[in-house]
Structures are given as structure tokens and as C-alpha cells.
Protein backbone atom coordinates (compact mmCIF):
# COMPACT_ATOMS: atom_id res chain seq x y z
CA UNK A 1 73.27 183.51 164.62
CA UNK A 2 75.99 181.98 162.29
CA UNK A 3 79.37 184.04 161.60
CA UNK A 4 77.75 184.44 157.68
CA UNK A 5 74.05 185.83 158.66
CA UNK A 6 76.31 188.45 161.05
CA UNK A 7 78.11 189.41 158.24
CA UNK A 8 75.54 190.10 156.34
CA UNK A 9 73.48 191.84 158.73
CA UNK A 10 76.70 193.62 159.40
CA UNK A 11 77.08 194.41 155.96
CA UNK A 12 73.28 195.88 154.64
CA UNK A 13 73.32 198.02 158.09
CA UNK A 14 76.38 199.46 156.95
CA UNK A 15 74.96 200.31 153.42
CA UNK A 16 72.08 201.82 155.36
CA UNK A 17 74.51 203.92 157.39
CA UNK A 18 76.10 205.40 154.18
CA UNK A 19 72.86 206.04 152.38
CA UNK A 20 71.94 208.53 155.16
CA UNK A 21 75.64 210.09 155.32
CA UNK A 22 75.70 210.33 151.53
CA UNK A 23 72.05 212.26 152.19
CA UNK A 24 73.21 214.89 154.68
CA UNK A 25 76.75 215.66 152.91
CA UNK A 26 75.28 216.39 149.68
CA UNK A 27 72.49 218.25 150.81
CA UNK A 28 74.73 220.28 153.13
CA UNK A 29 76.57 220.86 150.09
CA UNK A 30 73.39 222.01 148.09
CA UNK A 31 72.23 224.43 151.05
CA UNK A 32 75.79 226.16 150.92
CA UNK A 33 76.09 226.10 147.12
CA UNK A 34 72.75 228.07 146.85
CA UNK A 35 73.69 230.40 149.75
CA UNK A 36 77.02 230.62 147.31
CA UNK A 37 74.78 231.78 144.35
CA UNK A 38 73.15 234.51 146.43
CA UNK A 39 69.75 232.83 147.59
CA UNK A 40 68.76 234.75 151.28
CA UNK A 41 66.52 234.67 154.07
CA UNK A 42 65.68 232.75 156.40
CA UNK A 43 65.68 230.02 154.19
CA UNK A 44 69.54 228.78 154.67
CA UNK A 45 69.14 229.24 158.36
CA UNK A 46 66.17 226.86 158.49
CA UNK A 47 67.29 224.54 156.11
CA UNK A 48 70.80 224.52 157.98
CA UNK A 49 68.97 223.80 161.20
CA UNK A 50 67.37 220.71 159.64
CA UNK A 51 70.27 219.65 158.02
CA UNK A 52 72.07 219.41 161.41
CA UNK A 53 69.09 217.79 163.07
CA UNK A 54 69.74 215.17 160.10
CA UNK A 55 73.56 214.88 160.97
CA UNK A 56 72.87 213.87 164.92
CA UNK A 57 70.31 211.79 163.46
CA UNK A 58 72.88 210.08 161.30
CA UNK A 59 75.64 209.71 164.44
CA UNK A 60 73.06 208.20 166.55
CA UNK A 61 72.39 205.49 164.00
CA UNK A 62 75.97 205.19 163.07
CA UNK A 63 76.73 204.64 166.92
CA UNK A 64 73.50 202.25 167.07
CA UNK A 65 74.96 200.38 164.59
CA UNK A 66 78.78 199.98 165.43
CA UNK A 67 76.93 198.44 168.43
CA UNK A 68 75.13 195.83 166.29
CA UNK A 69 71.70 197.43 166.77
CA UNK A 70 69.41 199.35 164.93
CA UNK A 71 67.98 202.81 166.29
CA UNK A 72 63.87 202.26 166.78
CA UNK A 73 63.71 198.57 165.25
CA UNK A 74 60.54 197.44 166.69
CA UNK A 75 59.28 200.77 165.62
CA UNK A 76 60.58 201.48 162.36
CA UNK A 77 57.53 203.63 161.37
CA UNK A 78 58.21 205.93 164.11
CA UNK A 79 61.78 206.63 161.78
CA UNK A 80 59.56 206.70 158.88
CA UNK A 81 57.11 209.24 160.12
CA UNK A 82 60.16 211.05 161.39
CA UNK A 83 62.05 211.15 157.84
CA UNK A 84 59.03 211.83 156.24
CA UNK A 85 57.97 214.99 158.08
CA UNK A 86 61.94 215.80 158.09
CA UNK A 87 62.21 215.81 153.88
CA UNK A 88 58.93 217.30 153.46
CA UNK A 89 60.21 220.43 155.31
CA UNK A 90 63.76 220.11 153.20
CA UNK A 91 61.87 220.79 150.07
CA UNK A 92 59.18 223.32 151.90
CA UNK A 93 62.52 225.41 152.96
CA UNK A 94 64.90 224.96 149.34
CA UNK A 95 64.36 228.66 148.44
CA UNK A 96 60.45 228.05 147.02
CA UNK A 97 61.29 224.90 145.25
CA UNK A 98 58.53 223.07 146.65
CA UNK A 99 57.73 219.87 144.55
CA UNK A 100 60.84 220.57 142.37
CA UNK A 101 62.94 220.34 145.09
CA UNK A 102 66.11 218.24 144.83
CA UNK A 103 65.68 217.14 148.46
CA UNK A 104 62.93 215.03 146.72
CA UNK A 105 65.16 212.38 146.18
CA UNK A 106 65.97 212.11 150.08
CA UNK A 107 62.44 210.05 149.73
CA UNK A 108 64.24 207.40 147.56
CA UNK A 109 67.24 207.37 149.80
CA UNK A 110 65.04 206.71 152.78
CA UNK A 111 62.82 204.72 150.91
CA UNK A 112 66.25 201.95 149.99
CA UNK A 113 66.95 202.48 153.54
CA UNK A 114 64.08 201.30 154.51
CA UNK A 115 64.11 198.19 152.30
CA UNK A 116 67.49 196.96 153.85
CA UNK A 117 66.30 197.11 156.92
CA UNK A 118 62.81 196.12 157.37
CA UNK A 119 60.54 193.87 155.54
CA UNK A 120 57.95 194.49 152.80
CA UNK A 121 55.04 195.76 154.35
CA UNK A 122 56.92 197.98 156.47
CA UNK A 123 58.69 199.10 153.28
CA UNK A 124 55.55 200.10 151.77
CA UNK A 125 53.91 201.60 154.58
CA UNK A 126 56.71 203.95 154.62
CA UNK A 127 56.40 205.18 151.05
CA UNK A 128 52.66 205.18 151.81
CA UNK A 129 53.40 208.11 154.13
CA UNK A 130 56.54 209.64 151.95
CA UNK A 131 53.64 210.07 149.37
CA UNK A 132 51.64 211.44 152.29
CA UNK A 133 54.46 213.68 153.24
CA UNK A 134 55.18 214.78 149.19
CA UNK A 135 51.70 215.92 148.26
CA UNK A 136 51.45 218.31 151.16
CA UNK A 137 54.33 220.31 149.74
CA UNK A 138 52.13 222.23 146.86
CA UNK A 139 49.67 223.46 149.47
CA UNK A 140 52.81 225.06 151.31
CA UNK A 141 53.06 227.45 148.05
CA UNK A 142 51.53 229.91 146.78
CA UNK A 143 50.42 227.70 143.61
CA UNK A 144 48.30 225.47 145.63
CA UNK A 145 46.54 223.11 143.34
CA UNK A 146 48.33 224.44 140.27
CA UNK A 147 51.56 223.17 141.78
CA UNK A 148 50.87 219.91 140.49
CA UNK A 149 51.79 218.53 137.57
CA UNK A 150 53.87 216.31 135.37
CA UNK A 151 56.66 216.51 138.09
CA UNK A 152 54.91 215.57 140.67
CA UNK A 153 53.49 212.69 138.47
CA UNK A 154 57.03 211.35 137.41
CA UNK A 155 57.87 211.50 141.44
CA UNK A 156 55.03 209.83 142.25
CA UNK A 157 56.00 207.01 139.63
CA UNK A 158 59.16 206.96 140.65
CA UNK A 159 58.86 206.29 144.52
CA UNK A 160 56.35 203.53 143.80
CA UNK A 161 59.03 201.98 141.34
CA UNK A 162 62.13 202.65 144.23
CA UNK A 163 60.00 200.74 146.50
CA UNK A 164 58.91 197.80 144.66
CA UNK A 165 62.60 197.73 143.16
CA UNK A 166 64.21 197.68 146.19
CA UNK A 167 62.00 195.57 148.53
CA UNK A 168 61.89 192.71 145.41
CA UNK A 169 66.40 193.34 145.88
CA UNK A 170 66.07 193.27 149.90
CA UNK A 171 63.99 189.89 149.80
CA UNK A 172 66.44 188.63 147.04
CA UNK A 173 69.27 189.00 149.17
CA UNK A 174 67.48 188.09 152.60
CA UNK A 175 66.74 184.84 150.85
CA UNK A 176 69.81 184.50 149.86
CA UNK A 177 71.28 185.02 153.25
CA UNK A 178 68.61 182.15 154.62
CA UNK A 179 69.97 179.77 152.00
CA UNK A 180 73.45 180.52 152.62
CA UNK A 181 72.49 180.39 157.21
CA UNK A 182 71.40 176.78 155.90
CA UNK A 183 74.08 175.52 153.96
CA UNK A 184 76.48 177.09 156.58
CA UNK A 185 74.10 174.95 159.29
CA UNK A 186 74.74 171.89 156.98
CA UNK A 187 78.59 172.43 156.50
CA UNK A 188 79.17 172.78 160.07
CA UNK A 189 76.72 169.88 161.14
CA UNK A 190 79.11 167.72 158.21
CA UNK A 191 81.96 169.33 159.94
CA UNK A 192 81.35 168.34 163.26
CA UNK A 193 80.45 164.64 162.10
CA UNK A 194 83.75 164.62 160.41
CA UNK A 195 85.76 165.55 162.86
CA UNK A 196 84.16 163.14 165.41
CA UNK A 197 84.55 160.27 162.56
CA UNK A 198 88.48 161.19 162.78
CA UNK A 199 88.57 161.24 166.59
CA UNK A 200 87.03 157.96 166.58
CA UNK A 201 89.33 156.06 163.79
CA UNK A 202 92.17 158.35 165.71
CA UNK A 203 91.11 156.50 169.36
CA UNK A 204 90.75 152.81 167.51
CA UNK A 205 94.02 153.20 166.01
CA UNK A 206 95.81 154.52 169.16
CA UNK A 207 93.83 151.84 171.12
CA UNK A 208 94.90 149.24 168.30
CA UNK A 209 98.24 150.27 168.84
CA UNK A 210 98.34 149.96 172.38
CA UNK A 211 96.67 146.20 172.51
CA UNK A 212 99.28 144.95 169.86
CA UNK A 213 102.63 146.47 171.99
CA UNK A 214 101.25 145.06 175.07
CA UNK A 215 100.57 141.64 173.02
CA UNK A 216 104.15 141.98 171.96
CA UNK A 217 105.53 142.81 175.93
CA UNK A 218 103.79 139.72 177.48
CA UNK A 219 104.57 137.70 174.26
CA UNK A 220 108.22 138.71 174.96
CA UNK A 221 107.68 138.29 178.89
CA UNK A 222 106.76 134.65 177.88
CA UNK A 223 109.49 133.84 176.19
CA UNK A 224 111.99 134.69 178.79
CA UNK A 225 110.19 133.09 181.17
CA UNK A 226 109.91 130.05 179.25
CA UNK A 227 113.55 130.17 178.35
CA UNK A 228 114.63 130.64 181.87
CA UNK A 229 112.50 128.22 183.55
CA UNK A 230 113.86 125.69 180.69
CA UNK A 231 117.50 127.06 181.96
CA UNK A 232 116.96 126.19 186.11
CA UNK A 233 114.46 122.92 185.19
CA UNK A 234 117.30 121.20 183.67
CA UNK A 235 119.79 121.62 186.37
CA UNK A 236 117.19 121.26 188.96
CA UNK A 237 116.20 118.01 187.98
CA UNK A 238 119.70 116.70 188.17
CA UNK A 239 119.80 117.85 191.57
CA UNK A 240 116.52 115.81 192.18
CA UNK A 241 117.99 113.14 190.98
CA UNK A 242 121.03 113.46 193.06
CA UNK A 243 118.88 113.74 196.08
CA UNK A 244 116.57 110.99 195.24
CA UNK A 245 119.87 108.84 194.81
CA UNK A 246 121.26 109.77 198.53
CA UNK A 247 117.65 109.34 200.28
CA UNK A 248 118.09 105.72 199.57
CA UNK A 249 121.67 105.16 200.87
CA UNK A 250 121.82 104.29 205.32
CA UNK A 251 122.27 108.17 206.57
CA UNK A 252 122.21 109.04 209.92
CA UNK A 253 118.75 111.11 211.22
CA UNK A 254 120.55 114.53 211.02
CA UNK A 255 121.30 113.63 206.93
CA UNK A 256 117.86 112.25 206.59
CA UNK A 257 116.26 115.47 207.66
CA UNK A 258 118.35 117.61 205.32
CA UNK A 259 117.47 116.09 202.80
CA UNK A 260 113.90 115.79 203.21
CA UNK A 261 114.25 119.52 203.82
CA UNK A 262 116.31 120.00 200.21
CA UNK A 263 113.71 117.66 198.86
CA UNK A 264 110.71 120.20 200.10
CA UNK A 265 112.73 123.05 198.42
CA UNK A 266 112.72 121.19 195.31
CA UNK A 267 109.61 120.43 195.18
CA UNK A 268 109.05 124.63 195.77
CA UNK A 269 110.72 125.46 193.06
CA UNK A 270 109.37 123.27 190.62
CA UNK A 271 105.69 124.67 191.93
CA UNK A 272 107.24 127.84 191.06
CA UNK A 273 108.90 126.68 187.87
CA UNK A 274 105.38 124.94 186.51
CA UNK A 275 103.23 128.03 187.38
CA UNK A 276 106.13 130.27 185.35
CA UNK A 277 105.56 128.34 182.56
CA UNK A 278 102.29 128.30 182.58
CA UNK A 279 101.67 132.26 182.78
CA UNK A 280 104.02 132.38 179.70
CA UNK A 281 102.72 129.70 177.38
CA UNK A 282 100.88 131.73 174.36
CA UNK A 283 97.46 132.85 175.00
CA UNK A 284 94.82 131.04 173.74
CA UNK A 285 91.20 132.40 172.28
CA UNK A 286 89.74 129.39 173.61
CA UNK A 287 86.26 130.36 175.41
CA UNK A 288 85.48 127.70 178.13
CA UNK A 289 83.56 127.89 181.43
CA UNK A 290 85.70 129.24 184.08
CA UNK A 291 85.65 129.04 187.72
CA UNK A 292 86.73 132.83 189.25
CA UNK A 293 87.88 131.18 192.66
CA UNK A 294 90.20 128.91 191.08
CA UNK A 295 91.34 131.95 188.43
CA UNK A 296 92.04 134.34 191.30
CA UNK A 297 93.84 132.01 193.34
CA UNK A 298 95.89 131.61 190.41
CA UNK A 299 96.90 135.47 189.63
CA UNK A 300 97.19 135.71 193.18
CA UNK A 301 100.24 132.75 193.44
CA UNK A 302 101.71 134.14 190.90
CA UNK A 303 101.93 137.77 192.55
CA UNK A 304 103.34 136.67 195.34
CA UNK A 305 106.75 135.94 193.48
CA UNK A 306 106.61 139.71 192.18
CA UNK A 307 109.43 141.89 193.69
CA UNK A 308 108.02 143.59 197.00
CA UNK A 309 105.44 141.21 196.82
CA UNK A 310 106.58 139.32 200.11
CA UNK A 311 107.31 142.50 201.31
CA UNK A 312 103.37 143.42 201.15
CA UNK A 313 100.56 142.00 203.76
CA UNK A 314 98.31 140.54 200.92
CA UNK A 315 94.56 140.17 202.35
CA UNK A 316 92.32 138.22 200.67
CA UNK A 317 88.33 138.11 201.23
CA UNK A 318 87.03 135.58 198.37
CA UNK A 319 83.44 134.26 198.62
CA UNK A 320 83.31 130.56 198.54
CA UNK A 321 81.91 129.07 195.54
CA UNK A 322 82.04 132.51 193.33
CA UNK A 323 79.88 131.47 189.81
CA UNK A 324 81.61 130.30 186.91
CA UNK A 325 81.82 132.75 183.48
CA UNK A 326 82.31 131.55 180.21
CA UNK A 327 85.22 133.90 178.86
CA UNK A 328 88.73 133.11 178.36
CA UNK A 329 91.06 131.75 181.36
CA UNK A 330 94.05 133.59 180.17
CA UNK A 331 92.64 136.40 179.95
CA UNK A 332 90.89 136.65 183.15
CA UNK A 333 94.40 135.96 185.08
CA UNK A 334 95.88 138.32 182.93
CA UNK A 335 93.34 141.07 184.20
CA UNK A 336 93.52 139.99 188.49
CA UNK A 337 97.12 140.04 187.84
CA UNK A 338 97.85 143.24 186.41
CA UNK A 339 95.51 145.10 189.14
CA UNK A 340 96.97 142.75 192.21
CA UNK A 341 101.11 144.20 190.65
CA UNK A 342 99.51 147.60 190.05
CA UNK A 343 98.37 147.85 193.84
CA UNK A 344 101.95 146.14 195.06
CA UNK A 345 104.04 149.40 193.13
CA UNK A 346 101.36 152.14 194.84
CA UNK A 347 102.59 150.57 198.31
CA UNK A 348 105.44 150.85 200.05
CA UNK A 349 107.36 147.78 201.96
CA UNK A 350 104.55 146.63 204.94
CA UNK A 351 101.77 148.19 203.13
CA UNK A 352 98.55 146.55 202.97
CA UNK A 353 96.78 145.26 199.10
CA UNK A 354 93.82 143.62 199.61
CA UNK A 355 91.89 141.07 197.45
CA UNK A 356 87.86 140.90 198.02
CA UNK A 357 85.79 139.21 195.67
CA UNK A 358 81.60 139.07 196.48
CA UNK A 359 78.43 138.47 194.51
CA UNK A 360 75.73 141.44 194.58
CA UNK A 361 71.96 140.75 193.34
CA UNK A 362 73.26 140.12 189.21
CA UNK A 363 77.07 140.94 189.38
CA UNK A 364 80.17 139.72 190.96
CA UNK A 365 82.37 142.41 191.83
CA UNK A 366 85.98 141.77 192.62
CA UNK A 367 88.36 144.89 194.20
CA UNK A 368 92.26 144.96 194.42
CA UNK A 369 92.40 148.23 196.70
CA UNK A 370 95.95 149.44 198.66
CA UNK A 371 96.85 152.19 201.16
CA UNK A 372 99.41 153.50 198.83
CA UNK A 373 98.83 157.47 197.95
CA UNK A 374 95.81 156.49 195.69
CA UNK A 375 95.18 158.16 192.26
CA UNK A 376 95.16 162.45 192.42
CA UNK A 377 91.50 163.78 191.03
CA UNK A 378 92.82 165.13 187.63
CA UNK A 379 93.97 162.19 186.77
CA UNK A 380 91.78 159.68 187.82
CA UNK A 381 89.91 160.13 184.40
CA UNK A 382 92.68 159.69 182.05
CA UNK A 383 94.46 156.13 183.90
CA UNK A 384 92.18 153.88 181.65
CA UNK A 385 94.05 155.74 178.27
CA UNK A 386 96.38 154.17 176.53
CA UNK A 387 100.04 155.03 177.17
CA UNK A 388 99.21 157.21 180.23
CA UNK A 389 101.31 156.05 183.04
CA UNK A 390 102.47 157.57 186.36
CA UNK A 391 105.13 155.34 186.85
CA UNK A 392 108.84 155.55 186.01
CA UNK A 393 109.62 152.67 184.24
CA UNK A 394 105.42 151.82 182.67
CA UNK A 395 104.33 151.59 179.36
CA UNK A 396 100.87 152.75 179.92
CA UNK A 397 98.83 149.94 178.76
CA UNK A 398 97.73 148.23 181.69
CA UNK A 399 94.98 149.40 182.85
CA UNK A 400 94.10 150.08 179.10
CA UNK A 401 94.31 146.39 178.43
CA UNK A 402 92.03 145.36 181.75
CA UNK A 403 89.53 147.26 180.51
CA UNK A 404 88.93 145.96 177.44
CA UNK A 405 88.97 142.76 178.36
CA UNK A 406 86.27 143.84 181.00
CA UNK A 407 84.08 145.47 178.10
CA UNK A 408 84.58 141.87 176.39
CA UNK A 409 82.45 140.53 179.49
CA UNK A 410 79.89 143.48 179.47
CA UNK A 411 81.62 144.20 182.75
CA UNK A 412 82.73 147.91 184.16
CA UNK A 413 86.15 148.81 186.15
CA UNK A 414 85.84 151.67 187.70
CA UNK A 415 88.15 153.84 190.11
CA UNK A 416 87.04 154.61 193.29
CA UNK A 417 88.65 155.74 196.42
CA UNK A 418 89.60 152.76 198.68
CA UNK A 419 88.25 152.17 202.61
CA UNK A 420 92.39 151.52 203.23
CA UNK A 421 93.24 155.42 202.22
CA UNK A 422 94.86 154.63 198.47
CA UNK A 423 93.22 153.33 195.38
CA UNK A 424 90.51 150.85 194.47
CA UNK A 425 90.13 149.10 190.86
CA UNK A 426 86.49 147.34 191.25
CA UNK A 427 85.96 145.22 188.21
CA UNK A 428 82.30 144.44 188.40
CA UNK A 429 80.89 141.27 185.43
CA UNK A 430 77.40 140.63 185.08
CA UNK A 431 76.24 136.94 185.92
CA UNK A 432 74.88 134.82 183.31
CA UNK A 433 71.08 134.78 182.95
CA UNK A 434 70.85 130.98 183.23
CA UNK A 435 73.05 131.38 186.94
CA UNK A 436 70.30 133.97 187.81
CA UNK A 437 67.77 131.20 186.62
CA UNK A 438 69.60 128.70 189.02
CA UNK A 439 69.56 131.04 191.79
CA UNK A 440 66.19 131.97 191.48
CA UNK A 441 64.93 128.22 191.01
CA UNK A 442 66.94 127.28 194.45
CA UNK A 443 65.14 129.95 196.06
CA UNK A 444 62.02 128.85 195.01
CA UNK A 445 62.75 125.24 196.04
CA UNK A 446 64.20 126.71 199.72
CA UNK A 447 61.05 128.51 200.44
CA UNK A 448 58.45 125.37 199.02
CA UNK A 449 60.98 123.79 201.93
CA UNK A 450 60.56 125.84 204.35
CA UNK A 451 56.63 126.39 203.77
CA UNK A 452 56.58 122.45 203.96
CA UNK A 453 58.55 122.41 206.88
């Protein structure tokens, strides 16, 4: 039930509630007034008696309905038989009133009542038996037969007009109130949508935000690796030279070997130097076929000149021959490398990262797993979010940035628990359809060999 259709039901019980109070204060007030005016017997006393009866019958339905219930609602003709029996003695008992009676009128109060509460045919079975309940009074007199007349005609008229009055007003406002639970339904259904609409623009922004600051960090990264390997090429080239210049000269075997061991160094650093400048030229959006050996063996040289990386025991479990993927190099190294220098922080000096890389029936899945202190449960949901980091010095956007370049490949990386005690990030890429063609072809062919055989 919506917060409107409670109100209202809150709202006609209440005007039910009062009806009946309003009933048993004035007609308390018309027993006493008559007592006032001299009127004796045991008239007051009964009527007294019934007006109390009325009262408790009032506080229990006052104390149903604070609870949000009403008293007898799947039998609201028991009430009716009840409050017509109850008013037909009110007017038996008013000092030989009989059909004159102004307790009378407790039929129309009953009658509205009613009407609030119930529906139409319940409605008019209760003035059904308020008529019932009316025309018996006459035979309580002495009159009889004679007691009717053009009062009890006008009553008559007037219950029957009460009723369809008020039952026409009670399905009015019901109908109202079922309008009003629908556009309520709608407003709230438009409200949810919006508010989901804002969350998503909210996450696209915050996740647009994210992919251009870490564009801007690695663009940044690049240039000061560029700048520096530009820096140490130039002198290290004249120390080439130099060394090129002595090799040729008559040296002695202990000079020789020196410099074939300087030479080796060089040629080290320059290997380092090229593969520097390689990682920070600008990335391309070039899409070309890609061979995941030769890109993990690339992330993989490059991570070994991280800091603490030659402190780490690095093992690596490739598959030969892992399939090609057509997607963008860059990328792709970007991805191995961020997880492989991820693993290397969660590990302390001697720890253990390893590297496996396998094919499963349609998928290659590669893991970079550690025996650091792996990721704690409540967070392990929120490490793919932008800007969420648990490190000191980390912008958050890692992991972010891995997977959506994963999504890019219809891939999944997922967080799992590794066999080595810390964490696992398994990135898992479907294989193409025509390698699956391939495979199943050469399969074919190997068992036509084998049945020839």
C-alpha cells in the first residue's frame, strides 16, 4: 500500500471514528437535558445504560483504529445488525417518542459510517435493516398502526436519500484514491528511472574522468621516460664509441676482457634504453593481430626493471604457442603490466608473483597471483572502482583501467583468492570463432589420421 492510499484510509476511518463520538456525546447530552426538564422513570436509566454500551462501543473502534484496523471488517453486517437493534431501542426508550425520536438520526450517522467504510452493497444492506429496525418502533407504542404517518414517511425518504448520497460520495472519493494509488505508482516508477538515469551518467562521468587522468599519468610517464632515455642515450653512445675505439688498439688479455665485459654492459643498457622508449612512445588505436606470448614476454621485461622487482622470485608458466587476438598491442602490455607491478607492491622483498597463462575449451585465461596479504572481503568488490586505492602513494585507476580494456575484448577479470595465500587477478578473453574453427578442423584432420593409421 502506497504512503497516499494509507493516508487516506487513515483519514475516512478517522471521520468514521468522529461520526460515532459526535453520536454518543450529543445523545448523552439529550438523555441528561430531558432528565433536566423533569422526564422520569426508568426511561433515563435505560437509555443511560445504552448510551454507555454505545461509548465502549466507540473506544473499541477508536482503539481498532489507532491500530490501523477496523472492528468486524469481514463482517460489517454483524456492526450493522448491532447498530440497528442498538438505535431502535434509543428511540423505543426517549420518554415515548417512538418514531419522533431524535435518536432517529443515529440511522443517518451510522448509515455515512457505513458508506466510508464498506462498499455499496454492504451500504445498502445496512439501511435495508435500519428500515427494518425503524418500522418496528410504532408497534412498541401504544398507537400501533396509527403511529405511522407523514414522519415516518419523510424518515423513510430520507435514509434512502443518506444512503444513495453517501455511497455515490464514498465511491467518488475511493476512485479518486485509485487514481491518485496510480499516478503515485507512475511518479515513483518515473522516479526510480530517474534516479538510475543519474547514477548511470554519474558512473560514465566518474569513469570518464578516471580513463582521461590515467591517459594524462602514462602520457606524462612517457615523456619522462622518453626525455631521460634521450638524456643517458647520448652519453652512452659516446662511451660506445670510446670503447669501440680501444677494442681495436694491441691490449693485453686482461684489457681485452674488460672491455668486452663494458661492451656487454652497453649493450644492457641500450636493451634497457630501447624497451624504455618503447613503453613510452604514444599509444596508438591501431588494431592488428597480436601474438599474447610475445606481448607478455614484453610486460614481463619491462617489470623486471620496477623497484623490488629483482627483489621478487618472478615465476612464469606460459603455454607455448598461446593464439593470437586482434586488439591493440599497447594496450594489452599496458593491462599484463599493471597487474604483474600491482602483485610486486602486495609482496614483500623474496616474495613470490607468479605469471601463468593457459588456454581452456574457448578462452585463454592469464593470472598474475602473489603471496602478499591478498585483498580483505569488504573490499574485494569495490578494487575495480575508479579512484579506490589501498595504497599510499595510488591514484586508483589501475585496476579501473584493466578492466575496461578487458570489456573491450569481451573478456572478464575477476578477483579470486590465489593457491600462493595473497591475491589473484585472472583476466580471462574469449578466442576468436575462426581459432575455434582451426582447432576444431585440426582435430578433425588428427582423428581421420589416426582412424587411417
Amino acid at each position: 500500500m502506497s504512503a497516499s492510499s494509507a493516508w487516506l484510509d487513515l483519514a475516512a476511518e478517522s471521520i468514521a471514528v468522529k461520526v460515532r463520538w459526535m453520536g454518543v456525546v450529543l445523545g448523552v447530552a439529550l438523555v441528561e437535558l430531558r432528565a433536566a426538564q423533569g422526564a422520569s422513570g426508568g426511561n433515563v436509566a435505560a437509555l443511560r445504560l445504552l448510551l454507555a454500551l454505545g461509548a465502549l462501543y466507540a473506544l473499541v473502534d477508536t482503539s481498532f483504529s489507532l491500530r490501523g484496523r477496523v472492528l468486524l471488517q469481514r463482517s460489517p453486517l454483524v456492526i450493522s445488525v448491532l447498530e440497528s437493534v442498538f438505535i431502535g431501542l434509543l428511540c423505543h426508550f426517549d420518554f415515548g417518542s417512538g418514531i419522533t425520536s431524535p435518536f432517529r438520526y443515529y440511522y443517518v450517522l451510522s448509515l455515512v459510517s457505513c458508506a466510508i467504510r464498506h462498499d455499496r452493497r454492504t451500504t445498502y444492506a445496512t439501511w435495508l435493516l435500519h428500515c427494518l429496525s425503524y418500522s418496528t418502533v410504532p408497534f412498541t407504542e401504544p398507537l400501533g398502526w396509527a403511529a405511522f404517518g407523514w414522519e415516518y414517511a419523510i424518515t423513510m425518504v430520507l435514509l434512502f436519500w443518506v444512503t444513495w448520497a453517501s455511497t455515490a460520495l464514498a465511491e467518488l472519493l475511493k476512485r479518486a484514491r485509485r487514481d491518485l494509488q496510480i499516478l503515485n505508482a507512475r511518479l515513483q516508477s518515473s522516479h526510480d528511472l530517474l534516479e538510475q538515469r543519474i547514477a548511470a551518467r554519474t558512473r560514465e562521468l566518474e569513469e570518464m574522468q578516471a580513463t582521461l587522468l590515467h591517459q594524462e599519468k602514462m602520457a606524462a610517464f612517457g615523456l619522462l621516460a622518453a626525455g631521460i632515455a634521450h638524456e643517458v642515450g647520448n652519453p652512452l653512445a659516446s662511451i660506445s664509441s670510446l670503447v669501440q675505439l680501444l677494442q681495436r688498439r694491441e691490449q693485453d688479455s686482461y684489457t681485452r676482457d674488460k672491455l668486452q665485459l663494458i661492451e656487454q654492459q652497453l649493450r644492457r643498457i641500450q636493451t634497457i634504453l630501447r624497451e624504455l622508449v618503447d613503453f613510452s612512445r604514444p599509444s596508438t588505436r591501431q588494431i592488428e593481430r597480436v601474438q599474447l606470448n610475445r606481448v607478455l614476454d614484453e610486460a614481463l621485461s619491462i617489470a623486471r626493471y620496477y623497484k623490488g622487482g629483482k627483489q621478487r622470485n618472478l615465476v612464469v608458466e606460459l603455454e607455448p604457442d598461446l593464439p593470437t587476438f586482434t586488439a591493440n598491442r599497447d594496450q594489452l602490455v599496458q593491462l599484463f603490466l599493471n597487474l604483474v607491478l600491482n602483485a610486486i607492491d602486495a609482496t614483500e622483498r623474496g616474495g613470490t608473483v607468479r605469471v601463468r597463462a593457459f588456454r581452456t575449451e574457448d578462452a585463454v585465461e592469464i593470472c598474475v597471483e602473489d603471496d602478499g596479504p591478498g585483498v580483505p572481503q569488504e573490499l574485494a568488490a569495490k578494487v575495480f572502482e575508479p579512484f579506490f586505492t589501498t595504497k599510499r602513494t595510488g591514484t586508483g585507476l589501475g585496476l579501473f583501467v584493466c578492466r575496461k580494456i578487458v570489456e573491450q575484448l569481451d573478456g572478464t577479470l575477476r578477483l579470486h583468492r590465489s593457491e600462493l595465500g595473497g591475491a589473484a587477478f585472472c583476466v580471462q578473453l574469449p578466442v576468436a570463432r575462426e581459432q575455434r574453427a582451426v582447432r576444431q578442423a585440426d582435430t578433425r584432420v588428427g582423428a581421420i589420421a589416426g582412424a587411417d593409421s
